[in-house]
N, C-alpha and C. Protein backbone atom coordinates (compact mmCIF):
# COMPACT_ATOMS: atom_id res chain seq x y z
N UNK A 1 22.21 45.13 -124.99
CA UNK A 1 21.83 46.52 -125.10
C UNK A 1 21.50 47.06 -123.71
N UNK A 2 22.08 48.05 -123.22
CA UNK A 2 21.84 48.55 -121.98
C UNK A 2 20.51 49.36 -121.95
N UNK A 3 20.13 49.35 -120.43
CA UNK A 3 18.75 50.26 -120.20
C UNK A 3 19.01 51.55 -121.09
N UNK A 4 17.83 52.11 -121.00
CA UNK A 4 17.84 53.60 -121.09
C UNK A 4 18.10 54.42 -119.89
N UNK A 5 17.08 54.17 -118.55
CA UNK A 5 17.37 54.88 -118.02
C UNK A 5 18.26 54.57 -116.52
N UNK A 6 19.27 53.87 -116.52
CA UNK A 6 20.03 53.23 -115.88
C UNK A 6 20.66 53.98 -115.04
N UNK A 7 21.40 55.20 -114.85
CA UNK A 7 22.22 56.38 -114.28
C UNK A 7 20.98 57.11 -113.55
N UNK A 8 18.99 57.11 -113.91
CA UNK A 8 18.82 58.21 -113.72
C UNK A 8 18.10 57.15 -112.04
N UNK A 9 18.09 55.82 -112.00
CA UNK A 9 17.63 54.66 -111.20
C UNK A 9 18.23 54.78 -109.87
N UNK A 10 19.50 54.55 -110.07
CA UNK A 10 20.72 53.87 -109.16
C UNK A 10 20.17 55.13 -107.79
N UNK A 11 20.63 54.51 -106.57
CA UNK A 11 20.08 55.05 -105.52
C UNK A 11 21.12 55.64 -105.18
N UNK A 12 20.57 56.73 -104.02
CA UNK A 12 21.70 57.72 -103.30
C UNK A 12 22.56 57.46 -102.67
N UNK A 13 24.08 57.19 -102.41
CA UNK A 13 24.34 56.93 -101.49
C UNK A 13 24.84 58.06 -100.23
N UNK A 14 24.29 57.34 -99.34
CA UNK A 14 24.28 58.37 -97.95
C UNK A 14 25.70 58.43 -97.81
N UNK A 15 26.41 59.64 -97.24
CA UNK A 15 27.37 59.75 -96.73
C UNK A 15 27.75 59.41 -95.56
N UNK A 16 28.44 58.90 -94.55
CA UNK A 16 28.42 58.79 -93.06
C UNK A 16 29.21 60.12 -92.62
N UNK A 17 28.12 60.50 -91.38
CA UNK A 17 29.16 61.64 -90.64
C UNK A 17 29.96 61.25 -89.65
N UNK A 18 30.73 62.22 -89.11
CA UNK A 18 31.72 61.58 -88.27
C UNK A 18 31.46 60.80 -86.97
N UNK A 19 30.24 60.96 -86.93
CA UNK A 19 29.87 59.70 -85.28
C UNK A 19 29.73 58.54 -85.90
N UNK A 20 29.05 58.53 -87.45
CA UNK A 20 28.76 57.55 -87.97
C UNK A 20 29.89 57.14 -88.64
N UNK A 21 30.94 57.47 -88.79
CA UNK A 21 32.16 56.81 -89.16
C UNK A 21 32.95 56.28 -88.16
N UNK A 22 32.86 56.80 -86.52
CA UNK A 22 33.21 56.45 -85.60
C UNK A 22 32.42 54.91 -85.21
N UNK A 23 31.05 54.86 -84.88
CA UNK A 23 30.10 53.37 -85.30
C UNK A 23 30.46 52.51 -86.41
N UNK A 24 31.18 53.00 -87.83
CA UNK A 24 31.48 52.18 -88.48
C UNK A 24 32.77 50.77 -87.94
N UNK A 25 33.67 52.09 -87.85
CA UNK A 25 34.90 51.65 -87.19
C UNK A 25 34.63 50.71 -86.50
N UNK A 26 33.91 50.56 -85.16
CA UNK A 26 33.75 50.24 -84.21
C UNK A 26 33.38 49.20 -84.58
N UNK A 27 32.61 48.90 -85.43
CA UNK A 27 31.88 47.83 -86.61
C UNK A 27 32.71 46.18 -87.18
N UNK A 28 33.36 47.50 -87.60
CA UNK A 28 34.31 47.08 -88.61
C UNK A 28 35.24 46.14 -88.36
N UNK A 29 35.92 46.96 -86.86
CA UNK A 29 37.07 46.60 -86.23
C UNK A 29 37.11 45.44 -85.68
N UNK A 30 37.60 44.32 -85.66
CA UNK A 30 37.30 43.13 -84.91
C UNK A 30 38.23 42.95 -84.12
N UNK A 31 37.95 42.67 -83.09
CA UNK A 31 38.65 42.68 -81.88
C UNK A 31 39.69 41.21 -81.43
N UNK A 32 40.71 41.45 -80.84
CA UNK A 32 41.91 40.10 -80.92
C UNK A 32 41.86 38.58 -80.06
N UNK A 33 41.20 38.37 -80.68
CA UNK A 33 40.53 36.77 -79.64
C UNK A 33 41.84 35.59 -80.09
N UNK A 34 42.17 35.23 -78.78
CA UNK A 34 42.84 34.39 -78.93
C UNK A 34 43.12 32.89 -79.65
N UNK A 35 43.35 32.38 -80.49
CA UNK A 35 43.05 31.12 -80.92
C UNK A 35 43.61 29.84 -79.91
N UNK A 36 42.16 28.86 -79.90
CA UNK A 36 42.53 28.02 -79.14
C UNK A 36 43.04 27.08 -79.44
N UNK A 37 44.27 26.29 -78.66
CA UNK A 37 45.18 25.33 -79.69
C UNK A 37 44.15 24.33 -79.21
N UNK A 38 44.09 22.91 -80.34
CA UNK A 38 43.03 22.13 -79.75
C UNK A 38 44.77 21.03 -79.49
N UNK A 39 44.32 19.99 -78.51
CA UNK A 39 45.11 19.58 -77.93
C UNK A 39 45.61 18.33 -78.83
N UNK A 40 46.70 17.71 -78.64
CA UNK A 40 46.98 16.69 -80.34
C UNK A 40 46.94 15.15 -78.89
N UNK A 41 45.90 14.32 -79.31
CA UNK A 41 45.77 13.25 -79.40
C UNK A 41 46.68 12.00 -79.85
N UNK A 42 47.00 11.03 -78.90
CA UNK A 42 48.39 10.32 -79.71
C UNK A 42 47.76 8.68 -79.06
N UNK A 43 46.27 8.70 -78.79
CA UNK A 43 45.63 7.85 -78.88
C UNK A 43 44.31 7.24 -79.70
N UNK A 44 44.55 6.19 -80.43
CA UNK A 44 43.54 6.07 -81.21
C UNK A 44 41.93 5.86 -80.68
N UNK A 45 42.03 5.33 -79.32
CA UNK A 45 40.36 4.91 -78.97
C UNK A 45 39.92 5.92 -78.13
N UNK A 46 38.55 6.72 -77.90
CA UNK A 46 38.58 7.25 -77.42
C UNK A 46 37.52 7.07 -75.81
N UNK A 47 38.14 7.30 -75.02
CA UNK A 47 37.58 6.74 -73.68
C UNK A 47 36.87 7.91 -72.50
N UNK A 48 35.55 7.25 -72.75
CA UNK A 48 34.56 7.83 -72.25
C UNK A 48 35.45 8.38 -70.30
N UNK A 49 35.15 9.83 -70.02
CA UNK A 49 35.42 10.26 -68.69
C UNK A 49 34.92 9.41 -67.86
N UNK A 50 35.46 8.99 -66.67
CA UNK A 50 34.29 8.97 -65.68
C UNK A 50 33.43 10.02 -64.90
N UNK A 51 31.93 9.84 -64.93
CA UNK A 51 31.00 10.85 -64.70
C UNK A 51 30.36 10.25 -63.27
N UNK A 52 29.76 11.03 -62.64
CA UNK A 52 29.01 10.75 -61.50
C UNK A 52 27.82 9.76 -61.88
N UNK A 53 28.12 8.48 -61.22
CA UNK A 53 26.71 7.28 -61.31
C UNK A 53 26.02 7.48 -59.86
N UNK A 54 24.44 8.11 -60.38
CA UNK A 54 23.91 7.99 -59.23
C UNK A 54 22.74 6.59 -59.44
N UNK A 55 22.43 6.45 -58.10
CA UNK A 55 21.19 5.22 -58.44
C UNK A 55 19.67 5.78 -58.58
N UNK A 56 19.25 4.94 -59.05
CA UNK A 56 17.74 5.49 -59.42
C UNK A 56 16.81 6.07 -57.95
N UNK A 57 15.99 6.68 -58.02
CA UNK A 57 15.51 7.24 -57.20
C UNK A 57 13.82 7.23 -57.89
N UNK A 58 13.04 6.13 -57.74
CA UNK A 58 11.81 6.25 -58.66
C UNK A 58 11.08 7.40 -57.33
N UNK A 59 9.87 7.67 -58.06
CA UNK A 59 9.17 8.78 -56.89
C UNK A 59 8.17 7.73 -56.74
N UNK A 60 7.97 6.07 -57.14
CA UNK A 60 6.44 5.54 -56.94
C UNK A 60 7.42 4.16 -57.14
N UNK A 61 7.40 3.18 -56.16
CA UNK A 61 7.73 2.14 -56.13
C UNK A 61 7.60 0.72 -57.08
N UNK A 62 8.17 0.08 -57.89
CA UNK A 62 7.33 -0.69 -59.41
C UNK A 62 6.28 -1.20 -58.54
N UNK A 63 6.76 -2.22 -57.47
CA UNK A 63 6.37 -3.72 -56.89
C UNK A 63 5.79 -2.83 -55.71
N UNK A 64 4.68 -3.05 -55.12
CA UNK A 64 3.99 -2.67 -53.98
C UNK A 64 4.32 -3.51 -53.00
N UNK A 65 4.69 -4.59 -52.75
CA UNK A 65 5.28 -5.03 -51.78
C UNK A 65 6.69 -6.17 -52.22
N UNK A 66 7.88 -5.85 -51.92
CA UNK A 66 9.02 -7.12 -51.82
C UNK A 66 8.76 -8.38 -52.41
N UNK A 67 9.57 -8.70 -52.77
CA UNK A 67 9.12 -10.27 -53.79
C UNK A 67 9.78 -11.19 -52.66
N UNK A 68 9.51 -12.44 -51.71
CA UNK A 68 10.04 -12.86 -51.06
C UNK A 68 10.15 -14.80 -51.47
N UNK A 69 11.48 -15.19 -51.59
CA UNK A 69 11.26 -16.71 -52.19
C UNK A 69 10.63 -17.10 -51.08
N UNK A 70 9.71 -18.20 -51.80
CA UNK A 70 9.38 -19.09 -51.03
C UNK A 70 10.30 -20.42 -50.80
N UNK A 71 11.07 -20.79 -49.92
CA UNK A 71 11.77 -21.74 -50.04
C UNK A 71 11.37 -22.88 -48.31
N UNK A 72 9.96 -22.91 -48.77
CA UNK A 72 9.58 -23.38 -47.29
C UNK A 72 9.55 -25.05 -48.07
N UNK A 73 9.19 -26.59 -47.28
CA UNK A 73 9.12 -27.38 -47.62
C UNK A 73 8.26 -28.58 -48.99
N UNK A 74 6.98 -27.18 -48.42
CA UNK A 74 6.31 -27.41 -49.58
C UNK A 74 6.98 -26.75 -51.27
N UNK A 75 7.17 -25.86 -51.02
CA UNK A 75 8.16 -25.95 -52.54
C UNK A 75 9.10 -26.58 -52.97
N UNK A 76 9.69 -27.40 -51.81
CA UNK A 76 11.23 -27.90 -52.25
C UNK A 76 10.73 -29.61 -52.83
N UNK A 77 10.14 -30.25 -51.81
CA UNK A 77 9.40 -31.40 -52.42
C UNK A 77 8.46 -31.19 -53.38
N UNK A 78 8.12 -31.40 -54.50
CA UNK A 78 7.43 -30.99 -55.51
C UNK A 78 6.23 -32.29 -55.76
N UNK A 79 6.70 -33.74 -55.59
CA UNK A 79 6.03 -34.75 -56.01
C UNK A 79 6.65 -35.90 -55.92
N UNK A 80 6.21 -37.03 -55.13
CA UNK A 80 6.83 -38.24 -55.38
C UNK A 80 6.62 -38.98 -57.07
N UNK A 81 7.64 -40.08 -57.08
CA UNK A 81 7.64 -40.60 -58.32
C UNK A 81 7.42 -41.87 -58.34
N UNK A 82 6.39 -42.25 -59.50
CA UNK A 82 5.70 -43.52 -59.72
C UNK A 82 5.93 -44.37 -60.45
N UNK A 83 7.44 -44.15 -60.71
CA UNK A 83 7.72 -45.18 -61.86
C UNK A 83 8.46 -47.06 -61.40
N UNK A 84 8.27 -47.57 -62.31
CA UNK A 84 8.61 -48.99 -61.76
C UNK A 84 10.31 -49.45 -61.18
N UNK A 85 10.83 -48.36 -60.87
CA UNK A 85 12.21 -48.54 -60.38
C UNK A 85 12.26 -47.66 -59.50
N UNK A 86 11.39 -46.81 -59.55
CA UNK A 86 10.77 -45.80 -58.25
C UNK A 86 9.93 -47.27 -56.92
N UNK A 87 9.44 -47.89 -57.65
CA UNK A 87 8.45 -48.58 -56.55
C UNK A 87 9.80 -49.89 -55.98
N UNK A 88 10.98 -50.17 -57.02
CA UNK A 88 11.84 -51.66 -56.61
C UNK A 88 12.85 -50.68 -55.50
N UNK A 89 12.75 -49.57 -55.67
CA UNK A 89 13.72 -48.87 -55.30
C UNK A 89 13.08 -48.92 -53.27
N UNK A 90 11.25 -48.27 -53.22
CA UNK A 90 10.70 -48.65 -52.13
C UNK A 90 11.09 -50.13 -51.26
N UNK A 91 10.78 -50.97 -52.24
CA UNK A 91 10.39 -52.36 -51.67
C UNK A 91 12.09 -53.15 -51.25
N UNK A 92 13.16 -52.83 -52.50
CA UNK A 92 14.39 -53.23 -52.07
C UNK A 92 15.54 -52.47 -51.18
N UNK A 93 15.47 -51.60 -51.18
CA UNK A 93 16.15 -50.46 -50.58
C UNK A 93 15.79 -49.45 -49.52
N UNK A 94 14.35 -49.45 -49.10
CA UNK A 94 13.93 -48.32 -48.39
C UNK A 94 14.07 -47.31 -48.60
N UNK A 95 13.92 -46.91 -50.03
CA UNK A 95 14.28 -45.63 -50.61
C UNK A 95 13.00 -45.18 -51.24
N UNK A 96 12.57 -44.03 -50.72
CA UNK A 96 11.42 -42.78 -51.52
C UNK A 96 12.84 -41.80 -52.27
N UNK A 97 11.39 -42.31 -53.74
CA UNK A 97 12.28 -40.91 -54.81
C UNK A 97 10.96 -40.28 -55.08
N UNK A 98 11.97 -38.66 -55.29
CA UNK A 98 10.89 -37.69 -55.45
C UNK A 98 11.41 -36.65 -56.44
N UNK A 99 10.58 -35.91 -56.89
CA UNK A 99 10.69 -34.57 -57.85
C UNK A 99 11.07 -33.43 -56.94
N UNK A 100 12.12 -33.02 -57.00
CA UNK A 100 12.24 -31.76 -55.92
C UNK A 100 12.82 -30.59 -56.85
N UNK A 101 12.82 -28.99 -56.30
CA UNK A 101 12.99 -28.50 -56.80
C UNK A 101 14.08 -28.13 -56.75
N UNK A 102 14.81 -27.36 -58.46
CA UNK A 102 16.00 -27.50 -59.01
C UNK A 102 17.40 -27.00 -58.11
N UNK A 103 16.54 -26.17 -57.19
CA UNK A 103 17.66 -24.85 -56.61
C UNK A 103 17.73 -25.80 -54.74
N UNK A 104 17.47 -26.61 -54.55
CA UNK A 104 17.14 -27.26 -53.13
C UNK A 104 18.36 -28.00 -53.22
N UNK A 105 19.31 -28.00 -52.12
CA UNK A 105 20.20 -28.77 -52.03
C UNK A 105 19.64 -30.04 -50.73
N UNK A 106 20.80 -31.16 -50.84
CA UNK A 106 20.47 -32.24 -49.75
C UNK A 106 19.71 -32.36 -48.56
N UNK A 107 20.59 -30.92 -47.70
CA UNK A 107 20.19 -30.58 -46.44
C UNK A 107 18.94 -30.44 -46.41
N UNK A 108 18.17 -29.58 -47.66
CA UNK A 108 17.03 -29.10 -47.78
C UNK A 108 16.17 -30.04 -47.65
N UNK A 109 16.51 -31.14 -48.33
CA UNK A 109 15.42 -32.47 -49.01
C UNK A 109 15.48 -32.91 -47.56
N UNK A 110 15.98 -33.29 -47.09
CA UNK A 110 16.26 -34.15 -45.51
C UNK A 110 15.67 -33.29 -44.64
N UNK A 111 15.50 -31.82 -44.66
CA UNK A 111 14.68 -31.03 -43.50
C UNK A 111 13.00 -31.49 -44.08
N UNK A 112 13.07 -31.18 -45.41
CA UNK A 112 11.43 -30.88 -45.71
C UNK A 112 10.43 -32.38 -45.72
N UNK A 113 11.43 -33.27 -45.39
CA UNK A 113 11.31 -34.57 -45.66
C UNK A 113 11.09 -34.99 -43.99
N UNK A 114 11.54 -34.44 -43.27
CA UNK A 114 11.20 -34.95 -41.88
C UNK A 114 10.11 -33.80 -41.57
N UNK A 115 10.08 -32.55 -42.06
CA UNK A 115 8.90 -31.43 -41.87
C UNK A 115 7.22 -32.15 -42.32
N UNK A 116 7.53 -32.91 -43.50
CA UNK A 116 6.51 -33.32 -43.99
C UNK A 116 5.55 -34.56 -43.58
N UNK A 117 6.38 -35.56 -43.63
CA UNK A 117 6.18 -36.78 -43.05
C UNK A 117 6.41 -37.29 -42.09
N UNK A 118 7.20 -36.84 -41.35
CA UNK A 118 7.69 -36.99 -40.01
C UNK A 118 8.60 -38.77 -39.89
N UNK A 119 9.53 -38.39 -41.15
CA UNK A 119 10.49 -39.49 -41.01
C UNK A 119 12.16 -39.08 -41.04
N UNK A 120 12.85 -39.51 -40.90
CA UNK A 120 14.45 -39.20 -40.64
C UNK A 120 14.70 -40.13 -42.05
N UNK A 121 15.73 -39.03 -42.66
CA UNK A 121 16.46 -39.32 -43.55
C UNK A 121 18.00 -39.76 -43.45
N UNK A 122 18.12 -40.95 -44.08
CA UNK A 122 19.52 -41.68 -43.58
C UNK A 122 20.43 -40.56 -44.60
N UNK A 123 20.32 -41.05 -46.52
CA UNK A 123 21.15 -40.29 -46.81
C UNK A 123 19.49 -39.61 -47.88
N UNK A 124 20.59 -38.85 -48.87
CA UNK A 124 20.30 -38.27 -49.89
C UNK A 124 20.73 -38.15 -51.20
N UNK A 125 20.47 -39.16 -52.21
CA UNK A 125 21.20 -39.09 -53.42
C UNK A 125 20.06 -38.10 -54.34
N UNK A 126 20.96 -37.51 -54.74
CA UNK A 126 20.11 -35.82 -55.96
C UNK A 126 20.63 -36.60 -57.42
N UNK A 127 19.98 -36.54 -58.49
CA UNK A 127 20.57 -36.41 -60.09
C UNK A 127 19.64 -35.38 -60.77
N UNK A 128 19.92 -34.73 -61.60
CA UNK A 128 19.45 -34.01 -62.31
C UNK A 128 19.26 -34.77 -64.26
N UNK A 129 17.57 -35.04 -64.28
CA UNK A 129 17.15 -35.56 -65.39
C UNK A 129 17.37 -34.53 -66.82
N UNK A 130 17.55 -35.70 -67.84
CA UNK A 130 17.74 -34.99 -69.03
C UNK A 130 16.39 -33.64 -69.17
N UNK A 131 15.66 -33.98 -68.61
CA UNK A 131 13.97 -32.82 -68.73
C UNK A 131 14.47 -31.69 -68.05
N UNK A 132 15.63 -31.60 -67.33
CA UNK A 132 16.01 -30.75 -66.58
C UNK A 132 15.31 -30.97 -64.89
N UNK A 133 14.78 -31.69 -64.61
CA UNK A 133 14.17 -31.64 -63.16
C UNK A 133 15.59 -33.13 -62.17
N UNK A 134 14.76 -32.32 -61.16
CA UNK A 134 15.82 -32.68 -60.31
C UNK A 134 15.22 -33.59 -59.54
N UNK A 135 15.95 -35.05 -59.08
CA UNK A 135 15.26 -36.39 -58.55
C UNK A 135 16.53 -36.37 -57.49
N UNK A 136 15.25 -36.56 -56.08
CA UNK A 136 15.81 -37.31 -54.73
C UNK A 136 15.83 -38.33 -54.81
N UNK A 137 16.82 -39.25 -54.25
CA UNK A 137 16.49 -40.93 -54.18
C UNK A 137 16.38 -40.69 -52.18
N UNK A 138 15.46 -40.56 -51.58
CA UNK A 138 16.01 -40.19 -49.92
C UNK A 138 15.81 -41.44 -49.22
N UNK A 139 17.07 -41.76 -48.72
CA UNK A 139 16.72 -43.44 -48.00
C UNK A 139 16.18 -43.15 -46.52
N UNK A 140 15.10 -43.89 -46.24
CA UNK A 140 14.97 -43.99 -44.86
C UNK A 140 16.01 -44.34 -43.92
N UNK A 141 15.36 -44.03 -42.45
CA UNK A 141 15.84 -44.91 -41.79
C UNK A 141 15.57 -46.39 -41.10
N UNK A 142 15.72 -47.31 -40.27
CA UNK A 142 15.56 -48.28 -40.53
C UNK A 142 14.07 -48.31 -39.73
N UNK A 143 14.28 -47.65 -38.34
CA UNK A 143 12.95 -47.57 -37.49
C UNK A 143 11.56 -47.43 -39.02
N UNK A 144 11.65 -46.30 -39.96
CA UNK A 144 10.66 -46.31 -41.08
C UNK A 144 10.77 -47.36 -42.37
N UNK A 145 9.83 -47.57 -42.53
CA UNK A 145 9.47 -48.71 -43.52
C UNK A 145 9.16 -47.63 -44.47
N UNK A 146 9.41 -47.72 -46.15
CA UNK A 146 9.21 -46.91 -47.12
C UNK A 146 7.87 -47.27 -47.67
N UNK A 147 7.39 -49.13 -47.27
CA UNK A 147 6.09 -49.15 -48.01
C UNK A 147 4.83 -48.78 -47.05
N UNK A 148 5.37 -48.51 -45.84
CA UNK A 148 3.99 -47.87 -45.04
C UNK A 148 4.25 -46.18 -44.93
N UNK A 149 5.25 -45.89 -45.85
CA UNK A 149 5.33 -44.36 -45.75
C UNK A 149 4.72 -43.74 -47.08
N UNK A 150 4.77 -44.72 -47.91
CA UNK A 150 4.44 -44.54 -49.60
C UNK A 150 3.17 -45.10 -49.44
N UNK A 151 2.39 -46.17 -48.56
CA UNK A 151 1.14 -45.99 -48.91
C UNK A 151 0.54 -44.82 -47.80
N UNK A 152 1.11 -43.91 -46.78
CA UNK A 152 0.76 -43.21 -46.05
C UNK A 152 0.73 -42.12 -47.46
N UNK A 153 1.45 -41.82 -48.22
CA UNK A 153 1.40 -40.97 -48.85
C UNK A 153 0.51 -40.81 -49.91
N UNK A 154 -0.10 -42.24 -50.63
CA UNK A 154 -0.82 -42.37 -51.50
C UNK A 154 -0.25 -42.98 -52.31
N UNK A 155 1.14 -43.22 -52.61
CA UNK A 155 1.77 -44.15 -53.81
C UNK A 155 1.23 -45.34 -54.23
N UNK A 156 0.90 -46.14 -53.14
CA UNK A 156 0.79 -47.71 -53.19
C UNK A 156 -0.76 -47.79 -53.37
């Protein structure tokens, strides 16, 4: 059933005058923009541009001063070894074995080894233990005796 008073409701509509039909237009009219073709791709992965890599530039330094290795003698010799083929190894061979550290090559053991004790190293046999540490066998030379160098050291 429709309203009653339905016709007497409905609102005015304004007429537009002619400036305002001119603003309509103007409105209305949409202007001719070109469509952009998007470009056809005939690769499946898509690969990042290369962009400008700059390097960091902090304004406050992490580390206040340089981290510098220590790779002086006292780090490289770590500890002689006391075991019973460590001591046949002294007494038959003239050989001190020691714990040295992992990153020290031969040359090293033979400098820090005459730095320390003040003996000359003939050779240098290195193995690396299942524990991961690394064993000198360093033979004297003949002028040094290993059991007056091992009790100079405290072994014996």
């Amino acid at each position: 059933m429709p309203a009653k008073n339905v016709k007497k409701h409905t609102a005015n509509v304004v007429k537009p005058t002619r400036q305002g039909k001119k603003v309509a237009k103007k409105v209305l009219k949409p202007k001719a923009t070109a469509v952009k073709k998007r470009k056809e791709r005939f690769i499946v992965q898509f690969h990042r541009p290369y962009t400008l890599r700059t390097s960091a530039a902090p304004k406050c330094p992490r580390r206040l001063s340089p981290v510098v290795k220590k790779n002086d003698h006292f780090s490289i010799i770590k500890f002689p070894l006391t075991t019973e083929s460590a001591m046949k190894k002294i007494e038959d061979t003239n050989t001190l074995v020691f714990i040295v550290d992992i990153r020290a090559n031969k040359v090293q053991i033979k400098e820090a080894m005459k730095k320390m004790y003040d003996i000359k190293a003939v050779k240098v046999n290195t193995l690396i233990r299942p524990d991961g540490k690394k064993k000198a066998m360093v033979r004297l030379d003949a002028n040094h005796d290993a059991l007056e160098v091992a009790n100079k050291i405290g072994l014996l």
